[in-house]
N, C-alpha and C. Protein backbone atom coordinates (compact mmCIF):
# COMPACT_ATOMS: atom_id res chain seq x y z
N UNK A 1 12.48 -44.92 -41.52
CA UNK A 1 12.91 -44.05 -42.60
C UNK A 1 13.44 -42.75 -42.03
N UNK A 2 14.41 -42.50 -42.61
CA UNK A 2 15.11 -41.15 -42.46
C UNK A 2 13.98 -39.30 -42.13
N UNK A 3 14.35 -38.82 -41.62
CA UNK A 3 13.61 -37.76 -41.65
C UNK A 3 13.85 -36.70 -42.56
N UNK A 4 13.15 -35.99 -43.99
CA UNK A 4 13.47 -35.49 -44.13
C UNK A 4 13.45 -34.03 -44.64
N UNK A 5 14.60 -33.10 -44.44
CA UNK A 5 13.97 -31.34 -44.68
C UNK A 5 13.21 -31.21 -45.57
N UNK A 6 12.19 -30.27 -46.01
CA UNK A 6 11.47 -29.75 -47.23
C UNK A 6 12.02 -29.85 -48.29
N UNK A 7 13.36 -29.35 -48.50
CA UNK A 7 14.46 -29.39 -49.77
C UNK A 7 14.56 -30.61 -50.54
N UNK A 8 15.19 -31.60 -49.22
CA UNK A 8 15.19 -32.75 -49.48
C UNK A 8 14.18 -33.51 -49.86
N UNK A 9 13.02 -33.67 -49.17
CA UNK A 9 11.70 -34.19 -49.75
C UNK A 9 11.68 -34.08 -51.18
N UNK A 10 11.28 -32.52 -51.56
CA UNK A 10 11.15 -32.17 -53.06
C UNK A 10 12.23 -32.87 -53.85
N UNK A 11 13.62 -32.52 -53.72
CA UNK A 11 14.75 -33.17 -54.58
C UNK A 11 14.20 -34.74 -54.71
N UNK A 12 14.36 -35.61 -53.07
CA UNK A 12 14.01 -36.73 -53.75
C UNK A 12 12.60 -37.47 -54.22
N UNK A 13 11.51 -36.44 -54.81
CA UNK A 13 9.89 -36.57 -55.22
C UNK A 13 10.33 -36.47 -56.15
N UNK A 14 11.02 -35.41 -56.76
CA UNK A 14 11.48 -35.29 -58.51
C UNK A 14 12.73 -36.10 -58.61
N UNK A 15 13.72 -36.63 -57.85
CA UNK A 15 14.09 -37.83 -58.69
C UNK A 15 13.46 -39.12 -58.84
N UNK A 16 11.96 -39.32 -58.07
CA UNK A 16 11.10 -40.31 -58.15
C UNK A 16 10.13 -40.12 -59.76
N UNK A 17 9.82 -38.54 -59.77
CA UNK A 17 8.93 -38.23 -60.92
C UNK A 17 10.16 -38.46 -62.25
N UNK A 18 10.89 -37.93 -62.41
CA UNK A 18 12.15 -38.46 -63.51
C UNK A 18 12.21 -39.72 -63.75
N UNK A 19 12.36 -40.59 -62.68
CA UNK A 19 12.54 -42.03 -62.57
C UNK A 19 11.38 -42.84 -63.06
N UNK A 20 10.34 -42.61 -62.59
CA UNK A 20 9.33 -43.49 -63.27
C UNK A 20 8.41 -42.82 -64.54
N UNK A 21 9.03 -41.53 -64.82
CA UNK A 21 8.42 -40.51 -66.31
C UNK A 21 9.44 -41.17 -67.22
N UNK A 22 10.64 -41.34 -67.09
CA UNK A 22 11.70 -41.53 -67.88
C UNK A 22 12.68 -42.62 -68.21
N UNK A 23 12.60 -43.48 -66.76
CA UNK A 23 13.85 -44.53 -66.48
C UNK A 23 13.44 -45.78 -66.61
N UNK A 24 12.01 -45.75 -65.68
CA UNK A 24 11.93 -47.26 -65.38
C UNK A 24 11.37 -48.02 -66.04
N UNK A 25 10.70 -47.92 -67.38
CA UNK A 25 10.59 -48.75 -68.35
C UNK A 25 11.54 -49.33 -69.26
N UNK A 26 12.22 -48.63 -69.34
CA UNK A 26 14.07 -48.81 -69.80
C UNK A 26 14.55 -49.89 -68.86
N UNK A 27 14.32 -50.33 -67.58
CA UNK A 27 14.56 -51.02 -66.87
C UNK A 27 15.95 -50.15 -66.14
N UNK A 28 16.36 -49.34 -66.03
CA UNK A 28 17.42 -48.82 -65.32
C UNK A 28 17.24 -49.05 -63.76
N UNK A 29 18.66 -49.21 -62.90
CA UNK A 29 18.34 -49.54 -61.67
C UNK A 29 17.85 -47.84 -61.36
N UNK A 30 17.20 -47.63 -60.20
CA UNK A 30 17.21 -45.99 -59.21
C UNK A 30 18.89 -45.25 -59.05
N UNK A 31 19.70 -46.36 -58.74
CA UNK A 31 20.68 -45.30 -59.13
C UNK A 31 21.89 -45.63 -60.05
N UNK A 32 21.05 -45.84 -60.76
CA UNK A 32 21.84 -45.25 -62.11
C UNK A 32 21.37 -44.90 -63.35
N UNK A 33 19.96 -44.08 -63.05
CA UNK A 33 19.43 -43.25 -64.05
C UNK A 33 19.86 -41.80 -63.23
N UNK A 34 19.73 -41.08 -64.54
CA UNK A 34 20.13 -39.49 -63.86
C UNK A 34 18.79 -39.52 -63.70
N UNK A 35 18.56 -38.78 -62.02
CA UNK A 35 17.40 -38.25 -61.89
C UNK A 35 17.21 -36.77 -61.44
N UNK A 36 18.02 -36.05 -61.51
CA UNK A 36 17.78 -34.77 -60.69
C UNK A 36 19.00 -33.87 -62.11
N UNK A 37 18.23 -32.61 -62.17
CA UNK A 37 18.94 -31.73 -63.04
C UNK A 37 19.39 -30.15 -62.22
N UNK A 38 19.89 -30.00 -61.67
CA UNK A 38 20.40 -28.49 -61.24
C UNK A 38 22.03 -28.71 -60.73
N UNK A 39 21.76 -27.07 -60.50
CA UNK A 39 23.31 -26.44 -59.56
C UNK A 39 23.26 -27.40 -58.53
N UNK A 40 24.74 -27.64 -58.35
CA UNK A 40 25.34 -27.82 -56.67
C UNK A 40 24.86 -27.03 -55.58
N UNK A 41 24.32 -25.97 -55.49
CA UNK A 41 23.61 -25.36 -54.73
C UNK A 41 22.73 -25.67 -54.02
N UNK A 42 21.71 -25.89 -55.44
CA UNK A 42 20.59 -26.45 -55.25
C UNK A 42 20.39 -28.12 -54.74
N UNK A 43 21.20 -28.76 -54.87
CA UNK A 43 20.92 -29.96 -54.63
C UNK A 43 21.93 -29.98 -53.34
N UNK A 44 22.70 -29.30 -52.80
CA UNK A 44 23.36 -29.57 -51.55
C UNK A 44 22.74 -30.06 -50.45
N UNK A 45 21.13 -29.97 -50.46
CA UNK A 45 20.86 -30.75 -49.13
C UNK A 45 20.72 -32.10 -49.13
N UNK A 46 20.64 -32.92 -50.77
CA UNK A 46 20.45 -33.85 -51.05
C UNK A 46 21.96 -34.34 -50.77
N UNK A 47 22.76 -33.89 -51.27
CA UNK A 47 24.17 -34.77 -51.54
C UNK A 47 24.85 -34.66 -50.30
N UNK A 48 24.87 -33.59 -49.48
CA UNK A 48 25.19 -33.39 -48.33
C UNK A 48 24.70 -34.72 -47.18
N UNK A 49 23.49 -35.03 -47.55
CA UNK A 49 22.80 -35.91 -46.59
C UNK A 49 23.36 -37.15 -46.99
N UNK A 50 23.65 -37.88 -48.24
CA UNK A 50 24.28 -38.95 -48.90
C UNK A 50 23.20 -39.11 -49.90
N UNK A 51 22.01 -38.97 -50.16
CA UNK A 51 21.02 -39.33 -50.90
C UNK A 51 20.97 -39.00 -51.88
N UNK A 52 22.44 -38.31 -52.92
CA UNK A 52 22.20 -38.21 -54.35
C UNK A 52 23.64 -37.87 -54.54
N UNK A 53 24.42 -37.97 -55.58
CA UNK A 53 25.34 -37.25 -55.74
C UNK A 53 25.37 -37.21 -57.86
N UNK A 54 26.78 -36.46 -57.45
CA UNK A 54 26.88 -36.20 -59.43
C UNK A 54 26.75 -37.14 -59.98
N UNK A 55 26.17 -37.12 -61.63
CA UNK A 55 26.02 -38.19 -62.59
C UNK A 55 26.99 -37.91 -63.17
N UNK A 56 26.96 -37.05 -63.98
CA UNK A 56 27.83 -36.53 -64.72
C UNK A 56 28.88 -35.03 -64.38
N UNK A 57 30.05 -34.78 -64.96
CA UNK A 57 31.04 -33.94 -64.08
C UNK A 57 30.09 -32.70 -64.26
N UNK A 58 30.88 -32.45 -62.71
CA UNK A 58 30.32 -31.18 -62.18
C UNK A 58 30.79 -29.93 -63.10
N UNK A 59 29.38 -29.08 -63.19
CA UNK A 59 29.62 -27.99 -64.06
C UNK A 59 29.40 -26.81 -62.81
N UNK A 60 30.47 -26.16 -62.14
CA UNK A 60 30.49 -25.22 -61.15
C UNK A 60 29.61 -23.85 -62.44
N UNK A 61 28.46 -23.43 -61.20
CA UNK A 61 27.19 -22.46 -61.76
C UNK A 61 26.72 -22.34 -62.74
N UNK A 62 26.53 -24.42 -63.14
CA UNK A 62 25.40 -24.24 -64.28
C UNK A 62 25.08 -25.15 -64.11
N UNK A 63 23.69 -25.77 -64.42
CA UNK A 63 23.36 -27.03 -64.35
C UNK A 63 23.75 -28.64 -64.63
N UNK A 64 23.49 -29.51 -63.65
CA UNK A 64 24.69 -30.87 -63.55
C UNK A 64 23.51 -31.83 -63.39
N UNK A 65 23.66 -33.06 -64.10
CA UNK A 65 22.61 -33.98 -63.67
C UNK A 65 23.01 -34.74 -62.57
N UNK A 66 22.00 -35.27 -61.96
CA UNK A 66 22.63 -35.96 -60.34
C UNK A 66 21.71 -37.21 -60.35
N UNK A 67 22.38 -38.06 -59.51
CA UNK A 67 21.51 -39.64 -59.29
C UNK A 67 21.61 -39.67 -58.18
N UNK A 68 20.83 -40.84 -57.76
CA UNK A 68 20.30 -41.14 -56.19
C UNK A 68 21.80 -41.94 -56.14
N UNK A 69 22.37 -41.90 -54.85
CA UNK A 69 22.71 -43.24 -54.34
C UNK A 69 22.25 -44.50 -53.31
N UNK A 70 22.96 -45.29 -52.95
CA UNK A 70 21.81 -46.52 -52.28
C UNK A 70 21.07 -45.88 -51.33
N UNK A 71 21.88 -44.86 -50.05
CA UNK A 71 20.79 -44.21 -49.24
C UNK A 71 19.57 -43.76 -49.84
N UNK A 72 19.61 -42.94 -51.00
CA UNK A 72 18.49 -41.89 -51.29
C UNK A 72 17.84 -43.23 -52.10
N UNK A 73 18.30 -43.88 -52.64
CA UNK A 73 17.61 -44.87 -53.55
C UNK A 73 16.57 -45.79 -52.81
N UNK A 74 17.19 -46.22 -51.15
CA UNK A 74 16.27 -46.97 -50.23
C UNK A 74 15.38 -46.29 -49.88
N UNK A 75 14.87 -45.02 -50.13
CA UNK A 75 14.02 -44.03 -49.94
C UNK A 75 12.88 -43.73 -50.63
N UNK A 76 13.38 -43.61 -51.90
CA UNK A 76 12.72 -43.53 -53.09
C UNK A 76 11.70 -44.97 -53.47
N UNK A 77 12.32 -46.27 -52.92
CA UNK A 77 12.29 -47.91 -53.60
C UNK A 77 10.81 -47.79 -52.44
N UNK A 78 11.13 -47.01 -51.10
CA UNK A 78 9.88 -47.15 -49.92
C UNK A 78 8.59 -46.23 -50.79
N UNK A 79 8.91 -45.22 -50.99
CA UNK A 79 7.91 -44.70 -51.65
C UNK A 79 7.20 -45.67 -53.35
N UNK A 80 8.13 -45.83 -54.15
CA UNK A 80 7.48 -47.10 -54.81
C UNK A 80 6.65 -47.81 -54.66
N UNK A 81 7.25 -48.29 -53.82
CA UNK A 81 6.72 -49.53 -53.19
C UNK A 81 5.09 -49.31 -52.53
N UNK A 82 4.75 -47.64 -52.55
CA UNK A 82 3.64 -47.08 -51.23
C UNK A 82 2.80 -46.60 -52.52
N UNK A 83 3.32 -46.60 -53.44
CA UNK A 83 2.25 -46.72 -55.19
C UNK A 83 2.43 -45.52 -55.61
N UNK A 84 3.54 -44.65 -54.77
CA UNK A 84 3.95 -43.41 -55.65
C UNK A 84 4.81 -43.08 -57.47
N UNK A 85 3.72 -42.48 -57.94
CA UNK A 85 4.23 -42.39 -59.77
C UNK A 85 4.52 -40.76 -59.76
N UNK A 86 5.06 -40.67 -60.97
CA UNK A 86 5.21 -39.47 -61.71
C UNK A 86 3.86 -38.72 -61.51
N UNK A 87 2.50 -39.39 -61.96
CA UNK A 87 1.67 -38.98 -61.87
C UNK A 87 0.90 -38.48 -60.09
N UNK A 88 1.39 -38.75 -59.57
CA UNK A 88 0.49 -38.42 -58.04
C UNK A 88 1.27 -37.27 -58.11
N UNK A 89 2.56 -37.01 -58.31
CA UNK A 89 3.48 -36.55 -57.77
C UNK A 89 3.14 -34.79 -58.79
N UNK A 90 3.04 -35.02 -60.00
CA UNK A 90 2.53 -34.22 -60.55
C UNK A 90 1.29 -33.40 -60.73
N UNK A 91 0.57 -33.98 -59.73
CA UNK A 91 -1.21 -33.48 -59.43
C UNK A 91 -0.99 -33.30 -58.76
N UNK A 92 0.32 -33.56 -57.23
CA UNK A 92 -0.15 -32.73 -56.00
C UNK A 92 0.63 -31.21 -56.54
N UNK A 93 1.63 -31.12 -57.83
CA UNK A 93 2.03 -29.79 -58.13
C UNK A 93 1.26 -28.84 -58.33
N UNK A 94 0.62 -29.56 -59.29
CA UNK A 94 -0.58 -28.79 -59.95
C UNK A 94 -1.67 -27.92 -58.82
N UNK A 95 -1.84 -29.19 -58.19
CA UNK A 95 -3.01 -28.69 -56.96
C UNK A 95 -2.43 -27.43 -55.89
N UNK A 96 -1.20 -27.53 -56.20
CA UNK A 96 -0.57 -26.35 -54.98
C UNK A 96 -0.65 -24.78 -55.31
């Protein structure tokens, strides 16, 4: 598995917490539910790396929803797979 920055981690934990709070009972594949909501800014370490890009058109300095693509999605599917939910993901917030 890929190594990855702090930024990145977080971006792709909350498109995991989106994804299984919101998507995956709907049956949507990982990438092609919107999972991530901010600026281009903010998500540049994600999309930069290949692991997410725009869902919907880019709104330059305001918020844009973003999806995983297959990189970030083979990432996300490992953590799944390791019994990570919305819920773990949301108690280690809490706990911080």
């Amino acid at each position: 598995m890929a190594r990855l920055g702090i930024n990145q981690r977080w971006l792709l934990k909350e498109a995991l917490r989106r994804y299984t709070r919101f998507h995956q009972a709907e049956g949507k594949a990982l990438t092609g539910a919107w999972t991530g909501l901010g600026t281009a800014t903010e998500y540049a370490p994600v999309v930069q790396a290949g692991y997410m890009t725009v869902a919907t058109s880019p709104n330059p300095g305001y918020m844009t929803w973003w999806r995983l693509t297959d990189k970030g999605a083979e990432i996300v599917q490992g953590w799944l797979d390791a019994g990570l939910t919305y819920e773990t993901i949301e108690s280690q917030r809490k706990a911080s």
